[in-house]
C-alpha atoms as a PDB file:
ATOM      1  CA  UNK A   1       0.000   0.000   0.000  1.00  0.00           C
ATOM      2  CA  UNK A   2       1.538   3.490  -0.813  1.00  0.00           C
ATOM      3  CA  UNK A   3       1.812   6.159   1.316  1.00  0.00           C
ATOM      4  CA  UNK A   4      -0.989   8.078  -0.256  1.00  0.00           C
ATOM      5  CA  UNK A   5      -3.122   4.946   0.047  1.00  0.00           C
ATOM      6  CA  UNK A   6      -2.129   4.494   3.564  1.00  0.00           C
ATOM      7  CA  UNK A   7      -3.342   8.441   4.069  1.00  0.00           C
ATOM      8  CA  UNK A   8      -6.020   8.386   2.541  1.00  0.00           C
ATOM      9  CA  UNK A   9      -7.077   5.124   4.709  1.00  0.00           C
ATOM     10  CA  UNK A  10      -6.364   6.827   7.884  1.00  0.00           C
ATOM     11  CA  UNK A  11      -8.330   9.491   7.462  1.00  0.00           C
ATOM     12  CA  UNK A  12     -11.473   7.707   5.988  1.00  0.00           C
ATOM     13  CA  UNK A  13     -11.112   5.659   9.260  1.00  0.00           C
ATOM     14  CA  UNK A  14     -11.418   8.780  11.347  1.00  0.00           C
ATOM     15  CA  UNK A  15     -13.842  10.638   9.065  1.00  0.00           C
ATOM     16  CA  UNK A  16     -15.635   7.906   7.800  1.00  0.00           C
ATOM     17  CA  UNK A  17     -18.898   9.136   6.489  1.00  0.00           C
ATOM     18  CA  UNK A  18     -18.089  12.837   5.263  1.00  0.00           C
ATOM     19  CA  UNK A  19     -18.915  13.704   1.849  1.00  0.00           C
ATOM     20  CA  UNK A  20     -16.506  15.385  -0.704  1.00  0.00           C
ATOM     21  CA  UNK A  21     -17.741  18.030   0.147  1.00  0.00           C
ATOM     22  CA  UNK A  22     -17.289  17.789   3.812  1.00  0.00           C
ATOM     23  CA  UNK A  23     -13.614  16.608   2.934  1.00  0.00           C
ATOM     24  CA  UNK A  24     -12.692  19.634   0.168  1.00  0.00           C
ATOM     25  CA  UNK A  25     -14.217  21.871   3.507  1.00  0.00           C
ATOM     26  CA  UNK A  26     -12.223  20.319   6.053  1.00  0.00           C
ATOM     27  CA  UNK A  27      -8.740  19.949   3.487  1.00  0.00           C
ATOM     28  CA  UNK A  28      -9.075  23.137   1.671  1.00  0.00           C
ATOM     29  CA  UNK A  29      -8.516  21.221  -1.593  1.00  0.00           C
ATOM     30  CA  UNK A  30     -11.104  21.808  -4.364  1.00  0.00           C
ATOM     31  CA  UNK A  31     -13.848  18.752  -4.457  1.00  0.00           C
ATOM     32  CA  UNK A  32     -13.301  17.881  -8.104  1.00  0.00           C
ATOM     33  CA  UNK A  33      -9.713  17.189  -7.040  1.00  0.00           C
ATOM     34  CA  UNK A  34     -10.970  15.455  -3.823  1.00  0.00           C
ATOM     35  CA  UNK A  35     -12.415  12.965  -5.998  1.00  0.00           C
ATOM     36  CA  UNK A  36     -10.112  12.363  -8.187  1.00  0.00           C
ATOM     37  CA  UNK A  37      -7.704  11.686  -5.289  1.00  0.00           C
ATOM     38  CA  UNK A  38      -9.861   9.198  -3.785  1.00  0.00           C
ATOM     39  CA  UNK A  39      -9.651   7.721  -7.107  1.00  0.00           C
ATOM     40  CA  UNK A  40      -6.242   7.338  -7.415  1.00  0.00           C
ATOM     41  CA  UNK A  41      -5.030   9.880  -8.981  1.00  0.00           C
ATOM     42  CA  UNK A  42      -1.305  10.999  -7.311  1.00  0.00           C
ATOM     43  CA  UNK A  43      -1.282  13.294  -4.989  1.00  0.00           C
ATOM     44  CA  UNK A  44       0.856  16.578  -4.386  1.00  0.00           C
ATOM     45  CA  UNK A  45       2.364  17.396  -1.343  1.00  0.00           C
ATOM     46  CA  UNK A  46       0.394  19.921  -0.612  1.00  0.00           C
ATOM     47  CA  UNK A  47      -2.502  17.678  -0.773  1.00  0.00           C
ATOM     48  CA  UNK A  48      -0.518  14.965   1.346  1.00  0.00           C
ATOM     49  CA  UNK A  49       0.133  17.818   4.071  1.00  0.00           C
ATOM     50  CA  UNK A  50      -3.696  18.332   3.879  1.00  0.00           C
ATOM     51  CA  UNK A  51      -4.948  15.478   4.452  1.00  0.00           C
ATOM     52  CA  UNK A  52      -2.189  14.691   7.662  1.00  0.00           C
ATOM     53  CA  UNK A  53      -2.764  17.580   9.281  1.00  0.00           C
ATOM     54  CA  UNK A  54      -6.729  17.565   9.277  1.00  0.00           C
ATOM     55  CA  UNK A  55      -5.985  13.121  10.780  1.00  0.00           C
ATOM     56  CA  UNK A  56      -3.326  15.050  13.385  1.00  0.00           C
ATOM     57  CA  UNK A  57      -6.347  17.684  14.214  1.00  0.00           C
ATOM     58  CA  UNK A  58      -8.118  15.017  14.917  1.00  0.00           C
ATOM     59  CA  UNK A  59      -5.758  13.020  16.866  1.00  0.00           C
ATOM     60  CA  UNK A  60      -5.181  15.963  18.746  1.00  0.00           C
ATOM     61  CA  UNK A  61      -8.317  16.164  20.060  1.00  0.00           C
ATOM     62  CA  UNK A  62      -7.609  13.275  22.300  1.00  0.00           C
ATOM     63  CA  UNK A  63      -5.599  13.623  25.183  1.00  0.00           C
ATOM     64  CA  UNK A  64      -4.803  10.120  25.569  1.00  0.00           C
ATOM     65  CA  UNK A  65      -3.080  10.059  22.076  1.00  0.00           C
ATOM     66  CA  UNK A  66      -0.509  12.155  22.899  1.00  0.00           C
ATOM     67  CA  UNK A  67       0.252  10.811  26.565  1.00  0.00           C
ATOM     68  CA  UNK A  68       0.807   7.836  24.293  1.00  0.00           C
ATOM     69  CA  UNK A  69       3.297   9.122  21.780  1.00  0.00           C
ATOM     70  CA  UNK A  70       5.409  10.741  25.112  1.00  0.00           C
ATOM     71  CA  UNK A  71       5.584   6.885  26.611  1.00  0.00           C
ATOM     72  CA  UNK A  72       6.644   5.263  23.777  1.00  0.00           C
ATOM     73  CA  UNK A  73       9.322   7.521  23.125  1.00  0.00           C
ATOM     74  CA  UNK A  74      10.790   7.493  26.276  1.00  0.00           C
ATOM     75  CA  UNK A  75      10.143   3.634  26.728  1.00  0.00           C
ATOM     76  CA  UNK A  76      12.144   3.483  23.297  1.00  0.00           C
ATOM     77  CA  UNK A  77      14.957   4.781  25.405  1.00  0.00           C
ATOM     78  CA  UNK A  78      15.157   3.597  28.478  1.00  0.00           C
ATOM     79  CA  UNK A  79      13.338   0.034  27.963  1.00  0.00           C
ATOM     80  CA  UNK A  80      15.338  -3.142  26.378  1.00  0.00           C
ATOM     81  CA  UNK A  81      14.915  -4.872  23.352  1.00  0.00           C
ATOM     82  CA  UNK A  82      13.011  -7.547  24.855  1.00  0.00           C
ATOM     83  CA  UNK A  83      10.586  -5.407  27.380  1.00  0.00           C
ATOM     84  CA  UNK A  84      10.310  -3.055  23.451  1.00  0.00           C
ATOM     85  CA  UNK A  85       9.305  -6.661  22.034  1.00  0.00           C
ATOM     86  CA  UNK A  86       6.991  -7.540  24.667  1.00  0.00           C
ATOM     87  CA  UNK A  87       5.433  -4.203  25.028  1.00  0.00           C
ATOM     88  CA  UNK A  88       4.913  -4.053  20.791  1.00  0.00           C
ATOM     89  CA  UNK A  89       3.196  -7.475  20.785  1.00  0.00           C
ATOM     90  CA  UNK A  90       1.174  -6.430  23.465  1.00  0.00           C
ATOM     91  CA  UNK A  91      -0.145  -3.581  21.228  1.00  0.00           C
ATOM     92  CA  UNK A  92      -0.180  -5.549  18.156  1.00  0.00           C
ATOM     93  CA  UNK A  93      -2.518  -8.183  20.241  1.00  0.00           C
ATOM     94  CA  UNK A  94      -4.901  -5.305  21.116  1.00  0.00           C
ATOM     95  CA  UNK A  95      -4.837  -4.341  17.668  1.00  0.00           C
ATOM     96  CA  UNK A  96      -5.813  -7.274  16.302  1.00  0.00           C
ATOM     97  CA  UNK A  97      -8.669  -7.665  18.521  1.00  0.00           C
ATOM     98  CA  UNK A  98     -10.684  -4.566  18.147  1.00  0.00           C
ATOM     99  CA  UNK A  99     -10.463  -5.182  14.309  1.00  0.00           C
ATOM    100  CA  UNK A 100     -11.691  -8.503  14.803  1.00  0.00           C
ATOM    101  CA  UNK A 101     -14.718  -7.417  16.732  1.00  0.00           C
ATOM    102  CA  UNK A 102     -15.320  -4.785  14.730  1.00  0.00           C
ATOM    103  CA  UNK A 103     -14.752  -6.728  11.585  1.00  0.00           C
ATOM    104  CA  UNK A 104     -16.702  -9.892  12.288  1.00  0.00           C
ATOM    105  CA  UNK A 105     -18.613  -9.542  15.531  1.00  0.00           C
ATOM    106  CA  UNK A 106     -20.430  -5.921  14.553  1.00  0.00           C
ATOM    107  CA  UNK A 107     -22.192  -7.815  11.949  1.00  0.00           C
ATOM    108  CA  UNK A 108     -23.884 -10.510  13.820  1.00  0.00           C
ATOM    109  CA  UNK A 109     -24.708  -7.494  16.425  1.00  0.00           C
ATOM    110  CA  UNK A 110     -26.530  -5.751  13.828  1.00  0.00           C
ATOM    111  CA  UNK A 111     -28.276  -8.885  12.256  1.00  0.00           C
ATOM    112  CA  UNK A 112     -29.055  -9.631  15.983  1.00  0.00           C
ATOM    113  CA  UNK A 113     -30.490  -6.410  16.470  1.00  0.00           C
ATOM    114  CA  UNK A 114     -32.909  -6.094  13.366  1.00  0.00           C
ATOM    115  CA  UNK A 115     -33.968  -9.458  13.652  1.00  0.00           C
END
């Protein structure tokens, strides 16, 4: 997956239902070109800078998120390689889970639900 890929994944994941218009509002980038991007079409780095710093807005927002990035740089100092391991499968694990209940558990919720 490119990096623009990758970008433009991140931020659907935190904006997920906006329009293209909500998305040219929130980016500053004209909606025909929104689209196109979201097509495929390569984007500049303006547009790349755009689209990270409305996803670091966000991330922003949440306290929690940067208390986060201030322990794991000082862990990556002061911790070992192994406790670094440990601590990174840990994450990974946690990871994994929430995408699997969101992935295959949400549906049988929502089949539950309307049933």
């Amino acid at each position: 997956m490119s990096l623009q890929d990758q970008t433009i994944h991140r931020y659907r994941l935190f904006f997920p239902q906006e329009t293209l218009r909500q998305i040219s509002e929130r980016t500053g980038i004209q909606i025909t070109r929104v689209f196109r991007l979201l097509n495929g079409k390569p984007m500049k780095l303006g547009e790349f800078e755009a689209f990270e710093g409305a996803i670091q807005l966000k991330l922003s927002e949440n306290k929690s998120f940067g208390r986060l990035n201030s322990l794991l740089e000082e862990s990556s100092s002061l911790l070992t390689n192994d406790e670094l391991s440990r601590l990174a499968n840990y994450v990974e694990r946690k990871i994994e889970n929430k995408k699997y209940t969101r992935t295959y558990l949400q549906p049988l919720l929502d089949a539950a639900v309307i049933a």
